[in-house]
PDB file of N, CA and C in Angstrom:
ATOM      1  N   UNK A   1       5.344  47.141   5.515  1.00  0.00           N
ATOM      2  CA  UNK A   1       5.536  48.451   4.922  1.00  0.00           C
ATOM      3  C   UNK A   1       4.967  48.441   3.514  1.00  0.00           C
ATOM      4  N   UNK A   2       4.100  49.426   3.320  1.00  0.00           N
ATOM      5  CA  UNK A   2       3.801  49.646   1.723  1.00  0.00           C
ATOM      6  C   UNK A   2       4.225  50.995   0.846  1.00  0.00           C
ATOM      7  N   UNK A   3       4.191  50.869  -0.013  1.00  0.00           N
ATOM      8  CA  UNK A   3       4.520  52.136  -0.852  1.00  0.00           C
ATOM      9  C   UNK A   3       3.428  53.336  -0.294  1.00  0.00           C
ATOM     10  N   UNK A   4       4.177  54.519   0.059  1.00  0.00           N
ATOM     11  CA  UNK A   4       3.055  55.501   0.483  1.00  0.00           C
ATOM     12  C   UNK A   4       3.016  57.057  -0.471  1.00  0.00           C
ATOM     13  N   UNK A   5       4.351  56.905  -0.935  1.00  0.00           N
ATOM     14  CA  UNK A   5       4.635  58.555  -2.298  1.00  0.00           C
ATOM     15  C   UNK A   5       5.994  58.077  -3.045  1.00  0.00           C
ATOM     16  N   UNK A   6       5.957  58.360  -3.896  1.00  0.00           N
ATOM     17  CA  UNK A   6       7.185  58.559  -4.425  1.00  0.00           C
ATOM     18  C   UNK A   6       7.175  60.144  -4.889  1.00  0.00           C
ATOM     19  N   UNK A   7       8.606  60.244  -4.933  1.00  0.00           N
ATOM     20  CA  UNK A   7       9.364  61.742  -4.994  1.00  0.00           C
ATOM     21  C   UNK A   7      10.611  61.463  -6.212  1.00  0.00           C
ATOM     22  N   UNK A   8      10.344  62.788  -6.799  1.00  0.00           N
ATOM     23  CA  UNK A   8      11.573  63.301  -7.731  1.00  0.00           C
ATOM     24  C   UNK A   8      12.595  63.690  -7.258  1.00  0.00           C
ATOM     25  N   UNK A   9      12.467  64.447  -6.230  1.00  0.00           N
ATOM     26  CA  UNK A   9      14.083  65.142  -5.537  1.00  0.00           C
ATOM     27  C   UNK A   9      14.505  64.170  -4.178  1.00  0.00           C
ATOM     28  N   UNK A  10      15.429  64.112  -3.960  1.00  0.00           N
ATOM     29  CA  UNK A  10      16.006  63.203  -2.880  1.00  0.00           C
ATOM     30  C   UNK A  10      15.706  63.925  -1.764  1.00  0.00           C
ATOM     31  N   UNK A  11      15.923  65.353  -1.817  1.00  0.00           N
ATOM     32  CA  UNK A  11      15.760  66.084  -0.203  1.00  0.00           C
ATOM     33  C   UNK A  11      14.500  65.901   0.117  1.00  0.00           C
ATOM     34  N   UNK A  12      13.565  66.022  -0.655  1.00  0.00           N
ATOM     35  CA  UNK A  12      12.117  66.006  -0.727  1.00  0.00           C
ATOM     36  C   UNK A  12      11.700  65.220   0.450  1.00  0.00           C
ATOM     37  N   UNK A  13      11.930  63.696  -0.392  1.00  0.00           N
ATOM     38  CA  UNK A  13      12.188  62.091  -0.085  1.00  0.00           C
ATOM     39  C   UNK A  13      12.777  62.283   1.157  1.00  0.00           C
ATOM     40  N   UNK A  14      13.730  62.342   1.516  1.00  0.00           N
ATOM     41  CA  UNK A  14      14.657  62.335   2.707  1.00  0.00           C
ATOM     42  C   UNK A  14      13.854  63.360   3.855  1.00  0.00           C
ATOM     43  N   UNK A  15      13.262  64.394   3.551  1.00  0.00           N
ATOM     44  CA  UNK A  15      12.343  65.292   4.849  1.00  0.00           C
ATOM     45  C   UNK A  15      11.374  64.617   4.996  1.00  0.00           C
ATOM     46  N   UNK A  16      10.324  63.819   4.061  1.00  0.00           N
ATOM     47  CA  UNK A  16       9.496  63.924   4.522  1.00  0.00           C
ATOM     48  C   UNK A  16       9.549  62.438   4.643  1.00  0.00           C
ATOM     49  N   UNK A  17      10.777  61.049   5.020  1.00  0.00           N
ATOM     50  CA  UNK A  17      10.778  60.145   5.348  1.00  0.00           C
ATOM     51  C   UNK A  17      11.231  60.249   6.984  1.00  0.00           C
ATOM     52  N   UNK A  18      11.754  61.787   7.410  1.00  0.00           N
ATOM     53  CA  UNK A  18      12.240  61.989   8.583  1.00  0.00           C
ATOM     54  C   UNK A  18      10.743  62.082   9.209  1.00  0.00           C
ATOM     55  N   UNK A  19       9.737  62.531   8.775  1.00  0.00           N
ATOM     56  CA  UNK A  19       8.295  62.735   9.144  1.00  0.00           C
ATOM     57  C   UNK A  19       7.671  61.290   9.718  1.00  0.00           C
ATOM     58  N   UNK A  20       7.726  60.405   9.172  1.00  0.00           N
ATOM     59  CA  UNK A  20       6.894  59.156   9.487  1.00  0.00           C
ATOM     60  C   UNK A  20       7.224  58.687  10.664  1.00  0.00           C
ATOM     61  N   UNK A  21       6.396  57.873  11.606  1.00  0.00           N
ATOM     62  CA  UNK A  21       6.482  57.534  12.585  1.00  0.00           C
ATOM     63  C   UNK A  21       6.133  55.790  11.689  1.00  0.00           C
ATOM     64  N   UNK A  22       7.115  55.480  13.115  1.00  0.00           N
ATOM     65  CA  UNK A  22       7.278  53.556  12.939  1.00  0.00           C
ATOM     66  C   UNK A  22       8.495  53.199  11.666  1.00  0.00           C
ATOM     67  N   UNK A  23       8.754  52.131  11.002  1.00  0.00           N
ATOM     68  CA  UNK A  23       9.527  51.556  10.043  1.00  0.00           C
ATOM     69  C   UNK A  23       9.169  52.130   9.009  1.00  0.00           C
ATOM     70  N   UNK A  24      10.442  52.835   8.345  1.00  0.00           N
ATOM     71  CA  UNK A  24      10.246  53.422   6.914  1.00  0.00           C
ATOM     72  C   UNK A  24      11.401  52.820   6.168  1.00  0.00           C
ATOM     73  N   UNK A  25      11.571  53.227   4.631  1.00  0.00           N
ATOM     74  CA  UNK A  25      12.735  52.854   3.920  1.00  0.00           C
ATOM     75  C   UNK A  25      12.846  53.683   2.661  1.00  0.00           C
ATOM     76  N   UNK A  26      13.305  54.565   2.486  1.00  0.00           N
ATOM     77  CA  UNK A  26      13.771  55.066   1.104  1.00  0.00           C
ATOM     78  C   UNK A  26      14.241  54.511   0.248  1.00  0.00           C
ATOM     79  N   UNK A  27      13.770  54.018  -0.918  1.00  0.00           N
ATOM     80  CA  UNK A  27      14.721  53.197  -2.098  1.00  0.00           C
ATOM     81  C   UNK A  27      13.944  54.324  -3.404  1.00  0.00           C
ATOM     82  N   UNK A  28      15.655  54.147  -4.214  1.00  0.00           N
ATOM     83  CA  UNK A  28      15.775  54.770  -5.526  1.00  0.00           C
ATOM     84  C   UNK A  28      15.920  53.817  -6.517  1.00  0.00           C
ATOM     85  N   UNK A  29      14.993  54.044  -7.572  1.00  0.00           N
ATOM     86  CA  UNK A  29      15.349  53.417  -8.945  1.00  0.00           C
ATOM     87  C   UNK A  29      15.532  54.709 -10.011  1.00  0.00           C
ATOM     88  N   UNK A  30      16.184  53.890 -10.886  1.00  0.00           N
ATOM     89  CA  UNK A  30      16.003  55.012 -12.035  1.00  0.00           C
ATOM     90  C   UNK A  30      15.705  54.155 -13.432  1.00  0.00           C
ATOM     91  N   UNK A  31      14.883  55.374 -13.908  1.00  0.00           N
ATOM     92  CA  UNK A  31      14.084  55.135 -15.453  1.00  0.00           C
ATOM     93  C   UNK A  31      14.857  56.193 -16.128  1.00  0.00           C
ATOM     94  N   UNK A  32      15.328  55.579 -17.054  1.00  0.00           N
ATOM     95  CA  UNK A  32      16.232  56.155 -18.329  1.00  0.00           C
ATOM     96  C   UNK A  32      17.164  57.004 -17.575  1.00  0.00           C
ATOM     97  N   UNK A  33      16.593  58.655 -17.323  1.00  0.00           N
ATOM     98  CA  UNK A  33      17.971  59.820 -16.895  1.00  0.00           C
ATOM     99  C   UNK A  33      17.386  59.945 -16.048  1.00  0.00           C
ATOM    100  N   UNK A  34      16.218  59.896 -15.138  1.00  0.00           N
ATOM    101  CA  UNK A  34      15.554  60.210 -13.903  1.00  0.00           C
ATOM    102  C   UNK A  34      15.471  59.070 -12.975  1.00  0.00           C
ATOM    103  N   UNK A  35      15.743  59.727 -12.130  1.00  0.00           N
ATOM    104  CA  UNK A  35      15.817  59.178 -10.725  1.00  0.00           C
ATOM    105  C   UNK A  35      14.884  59.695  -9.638  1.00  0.00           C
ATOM    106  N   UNK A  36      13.939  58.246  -9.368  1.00  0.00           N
ATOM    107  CA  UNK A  36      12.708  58.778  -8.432  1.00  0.00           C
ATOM    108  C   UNK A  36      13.203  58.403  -7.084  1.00  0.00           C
ATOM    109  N   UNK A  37      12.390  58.283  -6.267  1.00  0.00           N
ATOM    110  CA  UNK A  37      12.495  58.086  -4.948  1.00  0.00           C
ATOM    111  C   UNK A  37      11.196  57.482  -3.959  1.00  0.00           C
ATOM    112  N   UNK A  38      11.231  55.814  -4.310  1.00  0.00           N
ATOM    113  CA  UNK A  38       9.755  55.979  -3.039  1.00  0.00           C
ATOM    114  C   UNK A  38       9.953  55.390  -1.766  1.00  0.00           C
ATOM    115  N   UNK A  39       9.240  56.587  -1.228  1.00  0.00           N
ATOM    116  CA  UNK A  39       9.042  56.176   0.318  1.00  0.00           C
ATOM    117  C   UNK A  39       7.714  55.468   0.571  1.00  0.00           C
ATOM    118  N   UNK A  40       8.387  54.068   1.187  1.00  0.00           N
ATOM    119  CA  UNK A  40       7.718  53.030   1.637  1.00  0.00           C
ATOM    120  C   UNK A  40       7.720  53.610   3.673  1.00  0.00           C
ATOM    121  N   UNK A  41       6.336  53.053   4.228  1.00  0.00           N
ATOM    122  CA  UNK A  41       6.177  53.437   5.521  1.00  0.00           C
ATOM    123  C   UNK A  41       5.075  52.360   6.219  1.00  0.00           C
ATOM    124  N   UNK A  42       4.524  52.658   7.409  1.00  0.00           N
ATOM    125  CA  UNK A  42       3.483  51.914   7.759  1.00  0.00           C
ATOM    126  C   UNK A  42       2.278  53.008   7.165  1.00  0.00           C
ATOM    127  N   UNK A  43       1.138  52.096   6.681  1.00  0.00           N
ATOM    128  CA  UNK A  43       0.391  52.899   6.439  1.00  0.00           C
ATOM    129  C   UNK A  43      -0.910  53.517   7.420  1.00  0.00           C
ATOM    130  N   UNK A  44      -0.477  54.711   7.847  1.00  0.00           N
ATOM    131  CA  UNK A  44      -1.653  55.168   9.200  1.00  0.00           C
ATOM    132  C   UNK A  44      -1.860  56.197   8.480  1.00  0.00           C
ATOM    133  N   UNK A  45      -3.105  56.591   9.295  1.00  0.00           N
ATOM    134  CA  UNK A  45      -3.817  57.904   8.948  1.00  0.00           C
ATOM    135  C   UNK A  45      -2.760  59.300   9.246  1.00  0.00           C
ATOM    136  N   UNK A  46      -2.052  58.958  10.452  1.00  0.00           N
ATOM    137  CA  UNK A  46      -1.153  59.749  11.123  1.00  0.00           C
ATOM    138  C   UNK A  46      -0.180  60.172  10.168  1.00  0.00           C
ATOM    139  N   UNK A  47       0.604  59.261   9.269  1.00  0.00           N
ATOM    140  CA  UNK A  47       1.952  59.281   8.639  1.00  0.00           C
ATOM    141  C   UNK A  47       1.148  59.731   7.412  1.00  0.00           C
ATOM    142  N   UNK A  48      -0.299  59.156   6.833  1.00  0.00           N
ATOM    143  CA  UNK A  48      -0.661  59.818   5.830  1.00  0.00           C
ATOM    144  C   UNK A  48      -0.639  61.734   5.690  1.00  0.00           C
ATOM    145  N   UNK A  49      -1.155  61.673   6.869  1.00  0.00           N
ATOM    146  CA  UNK A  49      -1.376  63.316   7.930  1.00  0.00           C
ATOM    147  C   UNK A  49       0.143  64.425   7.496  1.00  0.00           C
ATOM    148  N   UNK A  50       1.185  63.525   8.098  1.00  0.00           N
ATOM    149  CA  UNK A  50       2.647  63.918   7.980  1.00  0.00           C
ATOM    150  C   UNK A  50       2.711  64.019   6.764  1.00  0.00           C
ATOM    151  N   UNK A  51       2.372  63.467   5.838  1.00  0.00           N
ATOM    152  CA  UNK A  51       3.227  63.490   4.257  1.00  0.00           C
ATOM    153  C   UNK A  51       2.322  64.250   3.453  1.00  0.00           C
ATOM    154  N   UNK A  52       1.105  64.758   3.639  1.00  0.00           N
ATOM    155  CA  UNK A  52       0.161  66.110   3.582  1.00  0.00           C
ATOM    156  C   UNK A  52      -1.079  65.212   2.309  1.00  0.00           C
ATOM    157  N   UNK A  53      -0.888  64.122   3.013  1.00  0.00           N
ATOM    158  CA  UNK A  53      -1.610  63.457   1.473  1.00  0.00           C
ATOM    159  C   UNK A  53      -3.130  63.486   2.170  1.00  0.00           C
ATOM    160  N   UNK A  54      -4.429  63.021   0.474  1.00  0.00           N
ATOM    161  CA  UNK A  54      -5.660  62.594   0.758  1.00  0.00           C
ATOM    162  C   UNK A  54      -6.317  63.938   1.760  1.00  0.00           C
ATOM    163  N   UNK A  55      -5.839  65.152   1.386  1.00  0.00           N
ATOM    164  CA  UNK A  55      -6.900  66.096   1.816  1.00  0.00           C
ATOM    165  C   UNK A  55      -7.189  66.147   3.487  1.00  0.00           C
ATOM    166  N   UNK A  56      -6.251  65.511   4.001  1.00  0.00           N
ATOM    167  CA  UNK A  56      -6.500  65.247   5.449  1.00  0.00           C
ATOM    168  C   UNK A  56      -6.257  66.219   6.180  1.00  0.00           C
ATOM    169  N   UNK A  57      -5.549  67.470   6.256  1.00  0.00           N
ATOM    170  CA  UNK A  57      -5.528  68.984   6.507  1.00  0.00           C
ATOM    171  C   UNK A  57      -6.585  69.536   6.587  1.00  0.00           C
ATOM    172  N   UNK A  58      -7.088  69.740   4.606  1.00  0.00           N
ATOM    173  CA  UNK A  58      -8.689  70.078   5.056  1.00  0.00           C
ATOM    174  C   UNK A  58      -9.326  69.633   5.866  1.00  0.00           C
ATOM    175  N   UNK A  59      -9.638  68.159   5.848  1.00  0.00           N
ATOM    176  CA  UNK A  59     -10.960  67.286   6.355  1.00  0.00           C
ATOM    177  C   UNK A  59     -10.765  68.226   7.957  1.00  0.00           C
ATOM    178  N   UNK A  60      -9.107  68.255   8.320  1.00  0.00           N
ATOM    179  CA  UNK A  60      -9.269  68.358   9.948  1.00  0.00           C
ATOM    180  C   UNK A  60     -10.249  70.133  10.296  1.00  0.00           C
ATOM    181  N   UNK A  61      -9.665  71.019   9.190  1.00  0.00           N
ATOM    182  CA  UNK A  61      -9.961  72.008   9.446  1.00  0.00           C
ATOM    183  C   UNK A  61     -11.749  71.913   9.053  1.00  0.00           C
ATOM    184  N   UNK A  62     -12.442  71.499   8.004  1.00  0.00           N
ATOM    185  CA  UNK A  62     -13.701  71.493   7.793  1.00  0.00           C
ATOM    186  C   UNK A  62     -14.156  70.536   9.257  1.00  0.00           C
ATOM    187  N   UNK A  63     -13.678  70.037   9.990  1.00  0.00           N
ATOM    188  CA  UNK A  63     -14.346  69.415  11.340  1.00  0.00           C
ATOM    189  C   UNK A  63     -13.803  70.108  12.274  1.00  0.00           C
ATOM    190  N   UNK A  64     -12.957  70.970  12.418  1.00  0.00           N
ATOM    191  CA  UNK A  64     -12.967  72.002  13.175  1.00  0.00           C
ATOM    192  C   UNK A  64     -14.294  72.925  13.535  1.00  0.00           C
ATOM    193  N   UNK A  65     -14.822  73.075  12.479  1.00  0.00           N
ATOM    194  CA  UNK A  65     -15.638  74.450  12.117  1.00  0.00           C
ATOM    195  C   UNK A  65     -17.176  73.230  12.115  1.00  0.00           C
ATOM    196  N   UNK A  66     -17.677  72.190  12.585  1.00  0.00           N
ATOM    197  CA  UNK A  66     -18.245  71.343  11.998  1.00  0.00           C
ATOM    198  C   UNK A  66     -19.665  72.095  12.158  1.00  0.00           C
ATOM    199  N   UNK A  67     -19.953  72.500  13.471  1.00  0.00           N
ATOM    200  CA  UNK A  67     -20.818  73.472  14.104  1.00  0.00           C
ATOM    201  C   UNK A  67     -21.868  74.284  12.964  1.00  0.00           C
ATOM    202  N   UNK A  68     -20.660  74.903  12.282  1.00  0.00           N
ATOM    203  CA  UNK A  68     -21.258  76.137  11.428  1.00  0.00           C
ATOM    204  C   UNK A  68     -20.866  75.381  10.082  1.00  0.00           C
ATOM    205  N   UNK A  69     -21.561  74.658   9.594  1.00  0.00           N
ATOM    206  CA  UNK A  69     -21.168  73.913   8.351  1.00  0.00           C
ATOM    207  C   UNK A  69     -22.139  74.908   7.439  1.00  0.00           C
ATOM    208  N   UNK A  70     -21.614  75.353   6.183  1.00  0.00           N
ATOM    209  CA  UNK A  70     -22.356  75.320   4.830  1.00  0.00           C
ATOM    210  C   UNK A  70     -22.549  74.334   3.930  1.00  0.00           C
ATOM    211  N   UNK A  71     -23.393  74.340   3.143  1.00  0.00           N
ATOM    212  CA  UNK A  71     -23.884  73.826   2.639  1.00  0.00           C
ATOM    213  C   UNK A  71     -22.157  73.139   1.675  1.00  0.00           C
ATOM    214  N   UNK A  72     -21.733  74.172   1.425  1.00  0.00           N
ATOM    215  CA  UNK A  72     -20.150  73.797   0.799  1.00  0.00           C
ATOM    216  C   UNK A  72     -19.405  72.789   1.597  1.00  0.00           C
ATOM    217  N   UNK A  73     -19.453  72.847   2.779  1.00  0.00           N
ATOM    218  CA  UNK A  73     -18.411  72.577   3.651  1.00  0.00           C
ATOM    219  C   UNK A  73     -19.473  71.102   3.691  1.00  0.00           C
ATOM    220  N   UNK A  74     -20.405  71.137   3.681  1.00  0.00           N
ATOM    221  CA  UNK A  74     -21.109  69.377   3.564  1.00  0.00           C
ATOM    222  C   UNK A  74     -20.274  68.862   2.359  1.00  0.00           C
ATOM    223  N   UNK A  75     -20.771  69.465   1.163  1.00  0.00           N
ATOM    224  CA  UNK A  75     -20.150  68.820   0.115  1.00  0.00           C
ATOM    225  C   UNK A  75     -18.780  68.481  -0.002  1.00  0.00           C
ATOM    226  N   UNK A  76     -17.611  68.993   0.725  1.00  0.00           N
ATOM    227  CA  UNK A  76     -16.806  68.673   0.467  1.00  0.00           C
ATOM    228  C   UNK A  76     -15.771  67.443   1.343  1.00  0.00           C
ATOM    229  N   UNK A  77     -16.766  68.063   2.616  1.00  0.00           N
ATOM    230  CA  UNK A  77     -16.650  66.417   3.587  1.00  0.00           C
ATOM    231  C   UNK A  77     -16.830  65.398   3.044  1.00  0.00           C
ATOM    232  N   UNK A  78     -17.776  65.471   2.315  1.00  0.00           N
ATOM    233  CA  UNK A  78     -18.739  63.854   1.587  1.00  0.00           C
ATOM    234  C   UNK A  78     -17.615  63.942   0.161  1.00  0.00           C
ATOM    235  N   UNK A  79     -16.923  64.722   0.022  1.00  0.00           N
ATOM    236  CA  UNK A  79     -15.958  64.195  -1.423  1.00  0.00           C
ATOM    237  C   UNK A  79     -14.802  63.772  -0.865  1.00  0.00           C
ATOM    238  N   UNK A  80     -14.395  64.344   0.515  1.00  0.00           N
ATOM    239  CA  UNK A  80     -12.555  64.016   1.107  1.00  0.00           C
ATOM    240  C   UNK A  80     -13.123  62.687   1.938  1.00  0.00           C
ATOM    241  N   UNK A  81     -14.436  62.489   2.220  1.00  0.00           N
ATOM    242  CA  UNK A  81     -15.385  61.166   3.332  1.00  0.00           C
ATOM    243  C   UNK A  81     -14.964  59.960   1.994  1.00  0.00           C
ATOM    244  N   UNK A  82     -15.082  60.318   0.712  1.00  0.00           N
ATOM    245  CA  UNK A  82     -15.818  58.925  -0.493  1.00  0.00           C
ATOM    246  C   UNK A  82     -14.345  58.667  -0.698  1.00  0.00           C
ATOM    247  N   UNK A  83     -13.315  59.650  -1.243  1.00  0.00           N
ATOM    248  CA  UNK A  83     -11.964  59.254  -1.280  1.00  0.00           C
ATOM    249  C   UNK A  83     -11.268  58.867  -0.245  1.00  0.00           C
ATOM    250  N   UNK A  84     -11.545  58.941   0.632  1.00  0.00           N
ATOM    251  CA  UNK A  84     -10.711  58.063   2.096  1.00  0.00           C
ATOM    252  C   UNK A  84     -11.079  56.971   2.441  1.00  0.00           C
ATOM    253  N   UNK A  85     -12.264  56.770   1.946  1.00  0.00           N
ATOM    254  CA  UNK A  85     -13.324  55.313   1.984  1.00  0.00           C
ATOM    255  C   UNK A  85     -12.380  54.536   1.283  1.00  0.00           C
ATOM    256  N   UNK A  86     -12.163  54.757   0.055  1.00  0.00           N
ATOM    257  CA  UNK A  86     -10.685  54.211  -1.114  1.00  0.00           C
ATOM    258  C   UNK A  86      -9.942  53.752  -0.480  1.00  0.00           C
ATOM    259  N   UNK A  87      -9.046  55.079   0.244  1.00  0.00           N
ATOM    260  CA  UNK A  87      -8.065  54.529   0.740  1.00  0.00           C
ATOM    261  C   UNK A  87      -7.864  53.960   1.829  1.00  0.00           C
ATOM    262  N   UNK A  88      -8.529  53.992   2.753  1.00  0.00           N
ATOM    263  CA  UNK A  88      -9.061  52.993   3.619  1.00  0.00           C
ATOM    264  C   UNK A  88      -8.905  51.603   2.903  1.00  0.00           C
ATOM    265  N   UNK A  89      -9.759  51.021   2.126  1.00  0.00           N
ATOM    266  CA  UNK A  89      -9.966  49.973   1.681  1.00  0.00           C
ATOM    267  C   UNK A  89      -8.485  49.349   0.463  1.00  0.00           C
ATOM    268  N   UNK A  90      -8.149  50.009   0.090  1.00  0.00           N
ATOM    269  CA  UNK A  90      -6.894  50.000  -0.361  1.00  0.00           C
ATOM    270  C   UNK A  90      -5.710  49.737   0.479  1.00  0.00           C
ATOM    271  N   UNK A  91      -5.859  50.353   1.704  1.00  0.00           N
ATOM    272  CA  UNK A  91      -4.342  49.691   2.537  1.00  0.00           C
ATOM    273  C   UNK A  91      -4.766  49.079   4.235  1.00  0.00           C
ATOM    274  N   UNK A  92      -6.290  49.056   3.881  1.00  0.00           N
ATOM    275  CA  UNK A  92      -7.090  47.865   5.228  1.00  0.00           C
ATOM    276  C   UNK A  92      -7.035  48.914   6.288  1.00  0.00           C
ATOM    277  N   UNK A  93      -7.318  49.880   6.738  1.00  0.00           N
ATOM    278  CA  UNK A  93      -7.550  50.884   7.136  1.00  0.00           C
ATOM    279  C   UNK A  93      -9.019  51.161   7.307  1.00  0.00           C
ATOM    280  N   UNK A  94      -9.568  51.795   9.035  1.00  0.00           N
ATOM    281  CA  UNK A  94     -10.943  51.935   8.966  1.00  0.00           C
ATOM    282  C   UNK A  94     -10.925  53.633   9.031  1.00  0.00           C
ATOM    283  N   UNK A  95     -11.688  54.067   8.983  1.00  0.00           N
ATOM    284  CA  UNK A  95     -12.227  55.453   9.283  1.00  0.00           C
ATOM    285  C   UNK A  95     -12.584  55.727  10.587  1.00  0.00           C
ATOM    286  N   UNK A  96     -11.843  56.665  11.236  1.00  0.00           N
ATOM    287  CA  UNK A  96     -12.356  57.024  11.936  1.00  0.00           C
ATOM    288  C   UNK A  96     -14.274  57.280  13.143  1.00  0.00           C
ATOM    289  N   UNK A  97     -14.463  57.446  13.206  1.00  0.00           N
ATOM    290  CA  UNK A  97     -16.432  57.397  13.522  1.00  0.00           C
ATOM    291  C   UNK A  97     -16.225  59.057  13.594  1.00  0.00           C
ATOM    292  N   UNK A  98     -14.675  59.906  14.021  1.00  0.00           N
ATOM    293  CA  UNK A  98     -15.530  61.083  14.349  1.00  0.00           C
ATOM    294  C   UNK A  98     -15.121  61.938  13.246  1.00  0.00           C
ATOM    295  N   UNK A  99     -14.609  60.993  11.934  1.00  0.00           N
ATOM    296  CA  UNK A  99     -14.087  61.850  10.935  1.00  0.00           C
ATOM    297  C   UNK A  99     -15.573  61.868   9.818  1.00  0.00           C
ATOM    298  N   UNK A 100     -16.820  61.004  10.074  1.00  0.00           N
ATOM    299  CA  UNK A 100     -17.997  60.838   9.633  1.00  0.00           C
ATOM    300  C   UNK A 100     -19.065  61.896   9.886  1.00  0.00           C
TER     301      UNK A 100
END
């Protein structure tokens, strides 16, 4: 399990740890008067998907439409394509072939 968000509000934390699929764990620390919340999970594209992170909404909807691409809709594949490359490589994760 690795760290995948941390959260300020507990309900927050608590919905969207009900979201993940496989082994999760909620742990709280607190710094001075605040109290965070991170949710640790397996790290998949899927649970990334669930927790609305890394633009992965868009990416699905700009490959929805892949057909009728603008010139926009290139550019912004190739910016949500270079930041997932990151995170990919950050938690050993490959890319997809049909998210390319």
């Amino acid at each position: 399990m690795k760290l995948l968000k941390t959260y300020e509000d507990r309900d927050d934390a608590e919905e969207a740890a009900a979201t993940l699929s496989g082994p999760k764990r909620l742990a709280s620390e607190r710094d001075s008067t605040q109290v965070i919340y991170n949710l640790f999970g397996t790290p998949t594209w899927g649970n990334f998907h669930r927790l609305g992170l890394y633009n992965l909404n868009e990416l699905r909807m700009i490959l929805g439409r892949r057909l009728g691409w603008t010139i926009q809709d290139q550019q912004r594949h190739a910016e949500i394509i270079a930041a997932l490359t990151v995170v990919a490589k950050n938690f050993e994760l490959s890319l997809p072939s049909h998210w390319l």
